[in-house]
Protein backbone atom coordinates (compact mmCIF):
# COMPACT_ATOMS: atom_id res chain seq x y z
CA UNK A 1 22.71 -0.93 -6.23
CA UNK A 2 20.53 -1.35 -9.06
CA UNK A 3 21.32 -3.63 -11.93
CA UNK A 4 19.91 -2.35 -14.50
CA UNK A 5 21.74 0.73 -16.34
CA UNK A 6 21.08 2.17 -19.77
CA UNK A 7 24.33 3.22 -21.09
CA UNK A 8 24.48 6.61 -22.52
CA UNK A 9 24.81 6.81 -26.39
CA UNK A 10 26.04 8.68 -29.77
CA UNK A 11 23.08 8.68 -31.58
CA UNK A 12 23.32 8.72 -35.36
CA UNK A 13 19.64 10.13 -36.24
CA UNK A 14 20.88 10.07 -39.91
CA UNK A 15 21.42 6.74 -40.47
CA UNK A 16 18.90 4.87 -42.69
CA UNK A 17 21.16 1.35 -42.54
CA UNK A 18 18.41 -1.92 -41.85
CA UNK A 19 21.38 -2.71 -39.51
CA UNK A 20 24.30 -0.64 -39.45
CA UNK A 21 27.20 -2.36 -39.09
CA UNK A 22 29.04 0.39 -37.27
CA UNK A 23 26.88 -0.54 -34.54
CA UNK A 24 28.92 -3.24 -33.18
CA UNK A 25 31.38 -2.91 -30.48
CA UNK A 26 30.46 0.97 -29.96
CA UNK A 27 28.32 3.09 -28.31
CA UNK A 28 26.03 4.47 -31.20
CA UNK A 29 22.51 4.20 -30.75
CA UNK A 30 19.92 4.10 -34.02
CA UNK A 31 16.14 3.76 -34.34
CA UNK A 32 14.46 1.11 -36.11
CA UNK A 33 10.55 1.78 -36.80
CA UNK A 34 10.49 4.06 -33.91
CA UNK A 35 12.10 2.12 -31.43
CA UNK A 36 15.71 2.86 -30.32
CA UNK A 37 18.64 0.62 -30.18
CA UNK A 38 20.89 0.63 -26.70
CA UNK A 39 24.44 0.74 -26.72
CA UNK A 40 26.06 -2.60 -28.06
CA UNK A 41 26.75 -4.83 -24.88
CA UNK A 42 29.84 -5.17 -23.74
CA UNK A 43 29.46 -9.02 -22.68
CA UNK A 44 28.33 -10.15 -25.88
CA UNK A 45 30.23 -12.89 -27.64
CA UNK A 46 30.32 -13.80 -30.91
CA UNK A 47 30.66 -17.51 -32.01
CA UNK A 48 31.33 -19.02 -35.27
CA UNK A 49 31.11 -23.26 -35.55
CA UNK A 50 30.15 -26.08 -38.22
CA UNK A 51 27.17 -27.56 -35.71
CA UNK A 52 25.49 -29.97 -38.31
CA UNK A 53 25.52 -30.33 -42.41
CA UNK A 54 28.73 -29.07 -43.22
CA UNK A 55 28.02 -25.12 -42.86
CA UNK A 56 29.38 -23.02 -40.51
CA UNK A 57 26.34 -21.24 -38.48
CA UNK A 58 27.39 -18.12 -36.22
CA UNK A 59 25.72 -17.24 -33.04
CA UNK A 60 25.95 -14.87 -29.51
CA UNK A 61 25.86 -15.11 -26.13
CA UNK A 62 25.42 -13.00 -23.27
CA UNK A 63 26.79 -13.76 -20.06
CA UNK A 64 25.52 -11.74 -16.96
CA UNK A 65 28.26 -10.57 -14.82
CA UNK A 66 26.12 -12.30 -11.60
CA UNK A 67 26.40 -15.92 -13.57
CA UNK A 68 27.55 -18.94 -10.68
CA UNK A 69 28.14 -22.16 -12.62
CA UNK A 70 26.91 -23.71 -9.59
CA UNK A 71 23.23 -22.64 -9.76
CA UNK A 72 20.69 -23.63 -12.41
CA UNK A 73 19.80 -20.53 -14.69
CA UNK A 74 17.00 -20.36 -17.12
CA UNK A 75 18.31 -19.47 -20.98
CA UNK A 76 16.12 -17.18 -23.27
CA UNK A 77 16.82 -17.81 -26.76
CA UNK A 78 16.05 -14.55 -28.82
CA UNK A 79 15.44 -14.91 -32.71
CA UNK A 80 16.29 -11.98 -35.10
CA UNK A 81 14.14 -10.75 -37.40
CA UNK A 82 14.36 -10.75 -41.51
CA UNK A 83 17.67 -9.27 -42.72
CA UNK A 84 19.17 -8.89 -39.25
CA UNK A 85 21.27 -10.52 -36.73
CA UNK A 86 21.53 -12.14 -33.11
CA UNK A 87 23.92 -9.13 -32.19
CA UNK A 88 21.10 -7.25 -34.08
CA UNK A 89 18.09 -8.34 -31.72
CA UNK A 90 20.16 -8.10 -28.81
CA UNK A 91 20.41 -4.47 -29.32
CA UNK A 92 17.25 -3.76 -30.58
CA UNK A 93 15.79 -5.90 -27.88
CA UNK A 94 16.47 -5.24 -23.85
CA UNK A 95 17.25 -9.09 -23.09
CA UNK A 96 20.73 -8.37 -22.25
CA UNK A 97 18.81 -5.78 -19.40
CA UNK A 98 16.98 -8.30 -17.91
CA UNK A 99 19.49 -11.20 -18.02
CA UNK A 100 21.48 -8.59 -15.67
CA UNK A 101 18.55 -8.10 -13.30
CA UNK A 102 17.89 -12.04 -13.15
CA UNK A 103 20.88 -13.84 -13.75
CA UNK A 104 19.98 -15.94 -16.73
CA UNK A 105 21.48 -16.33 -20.02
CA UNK A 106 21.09 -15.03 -23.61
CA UNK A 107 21.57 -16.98 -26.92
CA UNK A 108 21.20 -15.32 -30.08
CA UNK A 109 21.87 -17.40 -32.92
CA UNK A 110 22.26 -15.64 -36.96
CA UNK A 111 19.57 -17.43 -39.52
CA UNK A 112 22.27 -19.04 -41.32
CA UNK A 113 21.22 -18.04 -45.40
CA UNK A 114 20.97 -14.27 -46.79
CA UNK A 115 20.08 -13.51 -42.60
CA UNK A 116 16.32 -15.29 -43.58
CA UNK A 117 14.78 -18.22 -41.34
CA UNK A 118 13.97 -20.93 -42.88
CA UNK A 119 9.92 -20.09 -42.37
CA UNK A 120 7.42 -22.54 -44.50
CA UNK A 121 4.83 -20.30 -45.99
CA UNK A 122 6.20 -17.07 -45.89
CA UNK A 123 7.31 -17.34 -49.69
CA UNK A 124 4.72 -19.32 -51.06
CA UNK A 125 3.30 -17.49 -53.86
CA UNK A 126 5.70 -14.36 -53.22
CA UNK A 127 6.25 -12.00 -56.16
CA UNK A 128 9.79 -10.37 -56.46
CA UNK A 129 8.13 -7.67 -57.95
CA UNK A 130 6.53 -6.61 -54.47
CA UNK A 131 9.91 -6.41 -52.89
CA UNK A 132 12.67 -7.09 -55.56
CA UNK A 133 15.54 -6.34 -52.45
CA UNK A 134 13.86 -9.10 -50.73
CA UNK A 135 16.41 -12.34 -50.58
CA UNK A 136 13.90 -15.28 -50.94
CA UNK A 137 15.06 -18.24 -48.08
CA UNK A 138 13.35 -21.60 -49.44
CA UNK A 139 12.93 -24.28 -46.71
CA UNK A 140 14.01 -27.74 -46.67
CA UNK A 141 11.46 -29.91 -48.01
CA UNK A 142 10.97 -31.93 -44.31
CA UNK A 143 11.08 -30.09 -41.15
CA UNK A 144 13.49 -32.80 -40.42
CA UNK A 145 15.82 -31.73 -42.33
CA UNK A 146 15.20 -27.93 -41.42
CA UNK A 147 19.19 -26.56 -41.03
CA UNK A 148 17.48 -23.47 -38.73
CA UNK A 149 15.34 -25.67 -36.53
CA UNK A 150 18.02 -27.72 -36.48
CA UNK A 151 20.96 -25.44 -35.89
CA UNK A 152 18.61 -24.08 -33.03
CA UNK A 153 18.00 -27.85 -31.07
CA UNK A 154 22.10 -27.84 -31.27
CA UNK A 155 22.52 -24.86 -29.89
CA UNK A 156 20.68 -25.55 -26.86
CA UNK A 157 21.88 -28.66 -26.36
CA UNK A 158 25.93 -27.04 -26.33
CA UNK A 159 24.45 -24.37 -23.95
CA UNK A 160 23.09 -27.25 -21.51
CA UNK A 161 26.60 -28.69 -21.73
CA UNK A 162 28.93 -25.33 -21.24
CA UNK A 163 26.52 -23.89 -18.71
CA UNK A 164 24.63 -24.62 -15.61
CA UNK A 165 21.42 -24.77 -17.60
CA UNK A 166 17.85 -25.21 -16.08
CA UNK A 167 16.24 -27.52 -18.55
CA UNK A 168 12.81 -26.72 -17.00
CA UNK A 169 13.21 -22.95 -17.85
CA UNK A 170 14.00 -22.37 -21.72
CA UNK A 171 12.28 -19.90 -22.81
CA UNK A 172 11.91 -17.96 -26.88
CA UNK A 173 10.84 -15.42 -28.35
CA UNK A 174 11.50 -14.11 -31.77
CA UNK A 175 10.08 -10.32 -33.62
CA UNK A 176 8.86 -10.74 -37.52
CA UNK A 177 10.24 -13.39 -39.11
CA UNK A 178 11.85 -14.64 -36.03
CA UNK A 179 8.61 -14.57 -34.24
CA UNK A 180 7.29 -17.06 -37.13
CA UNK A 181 10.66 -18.87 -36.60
CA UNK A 182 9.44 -19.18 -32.98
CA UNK A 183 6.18 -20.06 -33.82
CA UNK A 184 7.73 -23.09 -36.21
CA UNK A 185 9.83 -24.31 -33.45
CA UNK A 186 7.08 -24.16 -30.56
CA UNK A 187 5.01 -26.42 -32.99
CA UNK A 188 7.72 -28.95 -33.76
CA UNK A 189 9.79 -28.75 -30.90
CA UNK A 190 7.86 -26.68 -28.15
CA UNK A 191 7.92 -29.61 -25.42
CA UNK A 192 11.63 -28.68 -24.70
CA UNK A 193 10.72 -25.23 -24.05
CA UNK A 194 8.47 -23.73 -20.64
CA UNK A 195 6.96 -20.30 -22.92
CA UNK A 196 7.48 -19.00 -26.18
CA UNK A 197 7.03 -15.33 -26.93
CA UNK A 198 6.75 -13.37 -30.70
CA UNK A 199 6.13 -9.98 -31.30
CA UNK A 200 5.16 -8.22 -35.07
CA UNK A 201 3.02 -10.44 -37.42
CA UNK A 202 1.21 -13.70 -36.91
CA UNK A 203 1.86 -16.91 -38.26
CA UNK A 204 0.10 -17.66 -41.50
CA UNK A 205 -3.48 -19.98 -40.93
CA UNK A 206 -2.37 -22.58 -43.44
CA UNK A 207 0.95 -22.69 -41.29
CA UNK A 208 -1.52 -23.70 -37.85
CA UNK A 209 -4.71 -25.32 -39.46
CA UNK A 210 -5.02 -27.72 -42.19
CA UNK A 211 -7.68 -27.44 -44.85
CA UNK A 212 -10.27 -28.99 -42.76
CA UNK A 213 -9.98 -26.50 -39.50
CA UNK A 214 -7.69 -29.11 -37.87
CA UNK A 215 -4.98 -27.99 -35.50
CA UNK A 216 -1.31 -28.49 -36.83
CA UNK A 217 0.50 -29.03 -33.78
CA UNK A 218 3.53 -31.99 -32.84
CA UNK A 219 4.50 -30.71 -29.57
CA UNK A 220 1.79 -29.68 -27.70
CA UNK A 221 0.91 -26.86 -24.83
CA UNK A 222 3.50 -23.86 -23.53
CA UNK A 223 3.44 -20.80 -22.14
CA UNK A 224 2.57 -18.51 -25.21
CA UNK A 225 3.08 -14.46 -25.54
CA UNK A 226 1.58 -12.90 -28.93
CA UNK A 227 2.29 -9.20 -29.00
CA UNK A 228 0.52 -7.81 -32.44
CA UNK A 229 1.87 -4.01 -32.64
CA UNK A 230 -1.64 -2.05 -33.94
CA UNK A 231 0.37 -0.41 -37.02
CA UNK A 232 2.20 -3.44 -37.83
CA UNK A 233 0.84 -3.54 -41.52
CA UNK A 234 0.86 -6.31 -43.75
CA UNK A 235 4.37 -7.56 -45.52
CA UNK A 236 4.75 -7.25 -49.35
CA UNK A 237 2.71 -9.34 -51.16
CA UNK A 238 0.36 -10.43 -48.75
CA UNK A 239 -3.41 -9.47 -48.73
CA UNK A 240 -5.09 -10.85 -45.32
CA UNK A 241 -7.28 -9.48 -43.00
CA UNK A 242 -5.00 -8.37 -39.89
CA UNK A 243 -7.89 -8.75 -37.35
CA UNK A 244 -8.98 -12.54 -38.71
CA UNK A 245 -5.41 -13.43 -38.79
CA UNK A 246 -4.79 -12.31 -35.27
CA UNK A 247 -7.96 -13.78 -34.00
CA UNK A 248 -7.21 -16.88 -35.40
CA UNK A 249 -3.39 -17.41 -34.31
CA UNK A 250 -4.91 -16.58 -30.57
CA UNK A 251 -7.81 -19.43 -30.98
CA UNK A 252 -4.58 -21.67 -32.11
CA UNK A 253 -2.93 -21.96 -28.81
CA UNK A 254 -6.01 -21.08 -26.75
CA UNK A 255 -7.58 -24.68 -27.77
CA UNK A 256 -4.36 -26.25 -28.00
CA UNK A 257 -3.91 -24.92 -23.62
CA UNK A 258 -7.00 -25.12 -23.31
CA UNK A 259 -7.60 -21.26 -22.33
CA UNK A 260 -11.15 -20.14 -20.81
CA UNK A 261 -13.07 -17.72 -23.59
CA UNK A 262 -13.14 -14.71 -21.24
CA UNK A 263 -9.62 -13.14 -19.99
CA UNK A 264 -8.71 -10.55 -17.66
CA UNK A 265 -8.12 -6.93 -19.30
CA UNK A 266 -5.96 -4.31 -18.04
CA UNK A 267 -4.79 -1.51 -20.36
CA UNK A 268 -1.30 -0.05 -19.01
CA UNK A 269 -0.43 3.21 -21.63
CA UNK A 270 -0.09 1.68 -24.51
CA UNK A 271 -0.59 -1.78 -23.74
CA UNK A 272 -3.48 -3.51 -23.72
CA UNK A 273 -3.00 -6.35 -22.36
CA UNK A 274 -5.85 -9.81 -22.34
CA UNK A 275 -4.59 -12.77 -19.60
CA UNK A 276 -6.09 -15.89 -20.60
CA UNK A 277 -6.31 -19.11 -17.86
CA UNK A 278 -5.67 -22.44 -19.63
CA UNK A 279 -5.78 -26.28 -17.78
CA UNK A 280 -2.57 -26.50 -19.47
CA UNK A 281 -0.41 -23.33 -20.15
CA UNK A 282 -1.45 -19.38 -19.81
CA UNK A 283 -1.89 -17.17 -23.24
CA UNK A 284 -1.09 -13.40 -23.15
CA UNK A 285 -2.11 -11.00 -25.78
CA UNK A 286 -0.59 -7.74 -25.81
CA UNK A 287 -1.92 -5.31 -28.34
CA UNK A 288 0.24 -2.13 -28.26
CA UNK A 289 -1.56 1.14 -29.08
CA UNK A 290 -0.02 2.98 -32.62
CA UNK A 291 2.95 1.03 -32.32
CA UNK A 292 5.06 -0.19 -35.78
CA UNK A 293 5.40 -3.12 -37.48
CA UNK A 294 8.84 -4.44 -34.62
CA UNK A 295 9.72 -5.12 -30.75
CA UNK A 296 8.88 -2.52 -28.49
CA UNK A 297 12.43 -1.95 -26.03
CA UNK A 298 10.75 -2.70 -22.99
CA UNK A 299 8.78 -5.85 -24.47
CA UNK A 300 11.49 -8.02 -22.75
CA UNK A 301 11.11 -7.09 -19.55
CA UNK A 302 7.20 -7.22 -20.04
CA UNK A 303 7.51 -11.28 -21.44
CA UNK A 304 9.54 -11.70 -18.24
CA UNK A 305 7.80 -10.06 -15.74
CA UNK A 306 3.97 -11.15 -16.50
CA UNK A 307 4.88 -14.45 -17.71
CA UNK A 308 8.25 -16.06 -17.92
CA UNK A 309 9.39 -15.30 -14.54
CA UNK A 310 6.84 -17.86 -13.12
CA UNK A 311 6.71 -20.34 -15.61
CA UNK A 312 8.35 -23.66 -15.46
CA UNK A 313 8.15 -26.78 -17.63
CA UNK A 314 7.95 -29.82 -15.20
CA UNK A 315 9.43 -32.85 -15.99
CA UNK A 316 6.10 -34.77 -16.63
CA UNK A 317 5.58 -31.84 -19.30
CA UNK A 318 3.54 -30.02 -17.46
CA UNK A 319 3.50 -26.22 -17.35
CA UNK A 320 3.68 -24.38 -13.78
CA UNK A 321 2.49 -21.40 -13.24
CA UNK A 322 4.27 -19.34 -9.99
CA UNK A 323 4.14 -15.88 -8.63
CA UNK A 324 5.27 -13.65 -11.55
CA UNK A 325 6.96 -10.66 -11.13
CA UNK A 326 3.85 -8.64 -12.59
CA UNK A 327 0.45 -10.60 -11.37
CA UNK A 328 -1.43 -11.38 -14.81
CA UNK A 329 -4.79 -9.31 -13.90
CA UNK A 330 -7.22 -7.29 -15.11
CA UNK A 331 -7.85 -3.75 -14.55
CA UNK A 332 -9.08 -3.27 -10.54
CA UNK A 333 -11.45 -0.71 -12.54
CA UNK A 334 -12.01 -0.93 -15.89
CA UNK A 335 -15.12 -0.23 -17.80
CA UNK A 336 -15.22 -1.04 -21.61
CA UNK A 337 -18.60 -0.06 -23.60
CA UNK A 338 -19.71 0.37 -27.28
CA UNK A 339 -22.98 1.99 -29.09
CA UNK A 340 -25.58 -0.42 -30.01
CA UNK A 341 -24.47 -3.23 -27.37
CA UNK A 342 -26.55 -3.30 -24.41
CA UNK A 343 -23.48 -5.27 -23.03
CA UNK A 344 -20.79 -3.74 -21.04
CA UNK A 345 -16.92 -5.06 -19.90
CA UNK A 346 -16.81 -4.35 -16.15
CA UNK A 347 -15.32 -6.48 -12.62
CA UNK A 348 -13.41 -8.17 -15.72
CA UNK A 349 -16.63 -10.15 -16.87
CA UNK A 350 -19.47 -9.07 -19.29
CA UNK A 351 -22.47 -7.27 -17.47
CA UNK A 352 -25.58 -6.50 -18.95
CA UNK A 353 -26.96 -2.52 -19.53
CA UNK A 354 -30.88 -2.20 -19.30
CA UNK A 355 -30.86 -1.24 -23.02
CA UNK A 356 -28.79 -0.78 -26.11
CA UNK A 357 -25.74 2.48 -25.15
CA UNK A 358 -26.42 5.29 -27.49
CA UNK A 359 -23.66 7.54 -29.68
CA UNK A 360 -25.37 10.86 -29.31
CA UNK A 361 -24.88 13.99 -31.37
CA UNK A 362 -24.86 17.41 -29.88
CA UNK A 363 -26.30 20.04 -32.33
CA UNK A 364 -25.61 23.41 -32.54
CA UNK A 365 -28.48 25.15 -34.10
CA UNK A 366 -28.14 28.52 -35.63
CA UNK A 367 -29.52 30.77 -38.61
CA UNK A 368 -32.94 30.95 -39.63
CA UNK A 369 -33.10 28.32 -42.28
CA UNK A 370 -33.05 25.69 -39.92
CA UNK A 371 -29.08 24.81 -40.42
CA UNK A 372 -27.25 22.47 -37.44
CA UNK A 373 -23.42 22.00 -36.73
CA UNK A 374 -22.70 18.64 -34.44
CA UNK A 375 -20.68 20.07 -31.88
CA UNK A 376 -19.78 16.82 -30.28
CA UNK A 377 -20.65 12.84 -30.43
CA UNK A 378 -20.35 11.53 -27.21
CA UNK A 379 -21.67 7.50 -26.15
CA UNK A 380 -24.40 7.83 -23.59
CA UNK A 381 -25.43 4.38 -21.21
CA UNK A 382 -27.97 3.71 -18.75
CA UNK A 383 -27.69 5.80 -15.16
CA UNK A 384 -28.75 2.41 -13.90
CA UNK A 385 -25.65 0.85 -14.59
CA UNK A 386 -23.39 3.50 -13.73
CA UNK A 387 -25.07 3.86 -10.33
CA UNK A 388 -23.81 -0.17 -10.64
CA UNK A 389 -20.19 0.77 -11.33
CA UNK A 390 -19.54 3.87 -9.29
CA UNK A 391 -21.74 2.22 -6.19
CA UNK A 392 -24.04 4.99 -6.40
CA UNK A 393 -27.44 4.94 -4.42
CA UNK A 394 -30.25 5.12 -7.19
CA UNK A 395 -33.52 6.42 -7.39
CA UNK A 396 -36.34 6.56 -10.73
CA UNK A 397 -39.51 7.63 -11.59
CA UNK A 398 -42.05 4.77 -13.01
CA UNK A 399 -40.53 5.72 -16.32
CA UNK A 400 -37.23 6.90 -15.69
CA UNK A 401 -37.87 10.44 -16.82
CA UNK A 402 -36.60 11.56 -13.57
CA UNK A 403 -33.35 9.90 -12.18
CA UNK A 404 -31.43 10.88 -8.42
CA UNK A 405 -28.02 9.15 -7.83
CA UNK A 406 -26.19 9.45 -4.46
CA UNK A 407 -22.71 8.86 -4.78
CA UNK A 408 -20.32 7.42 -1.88
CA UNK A 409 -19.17 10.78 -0.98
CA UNK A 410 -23.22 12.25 -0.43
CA UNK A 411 -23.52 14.25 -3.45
CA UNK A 412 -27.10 14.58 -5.02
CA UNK A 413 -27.10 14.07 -8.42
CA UNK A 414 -30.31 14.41 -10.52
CA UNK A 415 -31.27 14.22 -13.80
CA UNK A 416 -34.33 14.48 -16.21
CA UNK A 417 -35.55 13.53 -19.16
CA UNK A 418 -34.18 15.99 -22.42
CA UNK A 419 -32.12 18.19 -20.08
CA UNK A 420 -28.48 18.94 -20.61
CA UNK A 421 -28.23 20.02 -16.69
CA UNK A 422 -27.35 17.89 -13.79
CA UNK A 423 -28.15 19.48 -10.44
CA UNK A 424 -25.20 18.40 -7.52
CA UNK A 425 -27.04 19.20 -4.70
CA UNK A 426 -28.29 22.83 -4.64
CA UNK A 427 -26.47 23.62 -8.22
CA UNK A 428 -26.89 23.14 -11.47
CA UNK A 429 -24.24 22.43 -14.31
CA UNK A 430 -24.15 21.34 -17.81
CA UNK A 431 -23.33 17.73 -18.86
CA UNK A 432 -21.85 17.02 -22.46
CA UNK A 433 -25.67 16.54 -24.21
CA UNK A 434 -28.83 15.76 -22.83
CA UNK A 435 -30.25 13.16 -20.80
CA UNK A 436 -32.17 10.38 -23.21
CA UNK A 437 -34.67 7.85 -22.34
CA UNK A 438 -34.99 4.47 -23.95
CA UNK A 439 -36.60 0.93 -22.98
CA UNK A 440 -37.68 2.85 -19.80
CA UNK A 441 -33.97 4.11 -18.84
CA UNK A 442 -32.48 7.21 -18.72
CA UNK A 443 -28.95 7.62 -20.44
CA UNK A 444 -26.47 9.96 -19.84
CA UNK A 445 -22.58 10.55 -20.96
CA UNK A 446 -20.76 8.20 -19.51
CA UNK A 447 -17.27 10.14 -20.32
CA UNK A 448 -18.70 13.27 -18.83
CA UNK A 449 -19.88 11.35 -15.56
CA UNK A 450 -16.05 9.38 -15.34
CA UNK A 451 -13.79 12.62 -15.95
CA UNK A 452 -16.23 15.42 -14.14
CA UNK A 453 -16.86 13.26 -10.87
CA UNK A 454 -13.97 10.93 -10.66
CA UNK A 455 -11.34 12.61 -12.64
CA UNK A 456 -10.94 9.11 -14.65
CA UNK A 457 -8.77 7.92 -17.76
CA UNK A 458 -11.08 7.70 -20.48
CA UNK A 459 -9.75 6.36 -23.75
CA UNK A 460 -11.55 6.33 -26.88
CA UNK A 461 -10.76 4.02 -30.41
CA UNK A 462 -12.87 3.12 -32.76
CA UNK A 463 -16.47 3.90 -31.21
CA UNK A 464 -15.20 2.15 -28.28
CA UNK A 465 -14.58 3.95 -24.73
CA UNK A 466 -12.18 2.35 -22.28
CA UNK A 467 -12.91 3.97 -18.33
CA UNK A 468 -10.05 3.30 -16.20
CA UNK A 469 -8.44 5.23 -12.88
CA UNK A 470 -4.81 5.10 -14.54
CA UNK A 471 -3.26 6.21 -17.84
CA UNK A 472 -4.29 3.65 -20.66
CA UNK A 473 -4.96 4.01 -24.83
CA UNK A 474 -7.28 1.88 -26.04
CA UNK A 475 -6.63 0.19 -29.33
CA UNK A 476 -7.71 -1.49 -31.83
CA UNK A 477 -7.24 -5.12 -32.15
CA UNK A 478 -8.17 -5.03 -28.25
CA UNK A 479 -11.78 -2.95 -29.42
CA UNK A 480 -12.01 -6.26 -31.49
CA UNK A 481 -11.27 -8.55 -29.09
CA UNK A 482 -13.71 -6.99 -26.76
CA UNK A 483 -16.73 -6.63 -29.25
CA UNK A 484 -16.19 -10.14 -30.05
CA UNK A 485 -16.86 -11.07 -26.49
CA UNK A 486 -20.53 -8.87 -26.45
CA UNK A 487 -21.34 -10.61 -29.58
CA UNK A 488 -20.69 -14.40 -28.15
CA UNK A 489 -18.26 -14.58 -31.08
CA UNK A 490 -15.07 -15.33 -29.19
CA UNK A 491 -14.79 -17.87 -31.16
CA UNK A 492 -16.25 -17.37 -34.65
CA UNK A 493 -19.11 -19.85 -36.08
CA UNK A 494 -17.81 -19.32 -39.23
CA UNK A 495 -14.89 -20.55 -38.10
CA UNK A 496 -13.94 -23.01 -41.26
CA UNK A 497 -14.52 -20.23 -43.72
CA UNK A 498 -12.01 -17.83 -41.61
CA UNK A 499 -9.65 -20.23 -42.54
């Protein structure tokens, strides 16, 4: 019997509560920038103690049903974000989902003032003005003497001593200002934990590197997860560059694991994932197409299944990485390219086109006075390399005015200079605009080619096509990633003056 069930619920499509209170111990459902809330879990148990300085801090646990004090179970320790709660993230999360499929345990612990972490940075600066219903959390002045961090290093250690813990396999993760929470913590404190996860927006630069480019870091490598949602917006008050900022927080803990440049890609529907190696710890990046400022439902089952359900922290501090659930690879077939890069992504490594791909208009001439209509734009690339990537027999003319491709299954294909027909054996029929030459290759459309032969998934953002043979929707901060990688600017040289 499967153990997994979504429980039916009332949904109350009129409420516009941050959190609705009414939520708990029932079986409404609500949605929170576009992602739905499950029924309130059953298991969950509230907890309210003075841990440390006097103040009573309240947190949750989940218990699955399957839990045998006498085995070791990994804990995941899930961090609400901004003006929520730990019954709120367990809700708006699906933890308590996969702690029934695997057996471990769930502690979700309440930011203990106004239901705000205790984040350095995040207020620095801030003008009420931008959000005047904003409760403004100021840190202690020493890290040390951080209640949060420290409520949170309590917290695990009562968990160790009421259940069968497995010290090698804690695990966080934290959305908005509990993924910055997270963030803080995997600095400070990260060599308790195997991986850290945080979905919604990065952690500030000044936060990671000090004025001089130097990495900020106490507690060295993990397991890391960065989802970055590609609507996720900026917060009030703030005015950086979403793509530098991301880039930057993903160099962080690539040096810091020491990550190769070039990861495997694969784009699953809406999320595109990049898999990075590292001599110490793994690095995913999951950039999920038109997705809100939040934590997808299913994110939990995605940290667990690609990444946490393998990893281990040793106990010489060293990260393991086992069979996952999910294998972190790239796309089997996957074919990223761009106009004016004569660089393609393909076989999950950087290949080179004979020349520069071309965005092509197709005009519509009409009337006498010479007027034009572009009836479609579509990126054209070298017949060359897509007799490469479809293992097509090819044959050219001196200058490539003339191409004939064979493909695997003995269709003729040929093509000529200026023409918008292909001839398939004996036949003739019209391709999305007309063959060009350049740097003595012909170009055609590669989406034509992909979706009239092969029936492919072609996405398109940006100027950017993604060719795959399943469903996938490219977006944007992974058409970044990418062009950084056919620019040989994975990792800026202005690097200093990012910061």
């Amino acid at each position: 019997m499967a153990k997994i069930r979504i429980l039916p619920g009332t949904p109350d499509d009129d409420n516009r509560e941050y959190l609705p209170e009414k939520i708990r111990n029932s079986d409404i459902v609500v949605n929170e920038n576009g992602n739905n809330s499950i029924v309130y879990p059953k298991r969950l148990r509230e907890y309210r103690e003075v841990l440390l300085d006097g103040v009573e801090d309240t947190w949750y646990e989940y218990v699955p049903e399957s839990y045998d004090p006498a085995k070791k179970v990994p804990l995941v320790i899930g961090l609400h974000g901004g003006l929520m709660t730990g019954w709120g993230h367990a809700v708006y999360t699906s933890w308590t989902l996969v702690a029934d499929r695997e057996g471990f345990i769930c502690l979700f612990p309440d930011a203990n003032e106004k239901r705000m972490w205790q984040n350095y940075g995040v207020f620095d600066n801030f003008d009420p003005a931008d959000a005047p219903d904003l409760p403004v959390v100021k840190p202690a002045e020493k890290i040390e003497d951080n209640h949060d961090m420290n409520m949170i290093l309590a917290l695990i250690g009562k968990m160790k001593e009421k259940y069968n813990i497995d010290e090698g396999r804690i695990f966080m993760q934290g959305m908005s200002m509990g993924n910055i929470m997270t963030g803080q913590f995997a600095r400070q404190y990260g060599n308790i934990l195997a991986g850290a996860a945080g979905s919604g927006g990065p952690c500030e630069l000044r936060n990671i590197f000090d004025e001089n480019g130097r990495i900020i870091n106490h507690a060295g490598h993990l397991a890391i997860w960065q989802s970055r949602p590609e609507k996720n917006g900026l917060p009030p008050g703030k005015t950086y560059d979403e793509y530098t900022i991301n880039k930057m927080n993903r160099i962080y803990w690539m040096r810091i694991n020491e990550c190769d440049l070039i990861p495997e890609i694969s784009i699953v529907g809406e999320d595109n994932f990049a898999f990075y190696k590292g001599k110490k710890a793994d690095l995913v990046y999951l950039d999920i197409k038109n997705r809100d400022h939040g934590q997808t439902l299913d994110e939990a089952f995605l940290y667990w299944d690609y990444l946490f359900s393998g990893t281990r922290r040793e106990e010489d501090g060293t990260i393991t990485h086992e069979a996952n659930i999910i294998p972190r690879k790239g796309d089997s077939f996957g074919i990223a390219v761009a106009p004016g890069y004569d660089k393609a992504w393909f076989d999950n490594r950087v290949v080179e086109l004979g020349t520069k791909a071309v965005q092509w208009d197709k005009l519509k001439y009409h009337g006498l006075n010479g007027g034009q209509i572009v009836r479609g734009s579509y990126l054209c690339v070298p017949l060359s390399f897509i007799a490469r990537a479809f293992e097509a027999g090819y044959q050219a003319d001196a200058e490539a005015t003339e191409v004939v491709l064979t493909l695997k299954d003995g269709r003729r294909l040929q093509f000529a200079r200026g023409s918008i027909g292909c001839v398939i054996d004996d036949t003739v029929r019209c391709m999305y605009c007309e063959a060009l030459q350049r740097d003595g290759e012909l170009l055609v459309s590669i989406e034509w080619f992909a979706k009239y032969f092969y029936g492919l998934q072609v996405s398109k953002c940006g100027d950017m096509l993604y060719i795959t043979d399943h469903f996938a929707d490219l977006s944007a901060f992974m058409v970044d990633l990418i062009r950084d990688i056919f620019k040989g600017e994975i990792v800026p040289d202005n690097y200093e003056d990012m910061l």
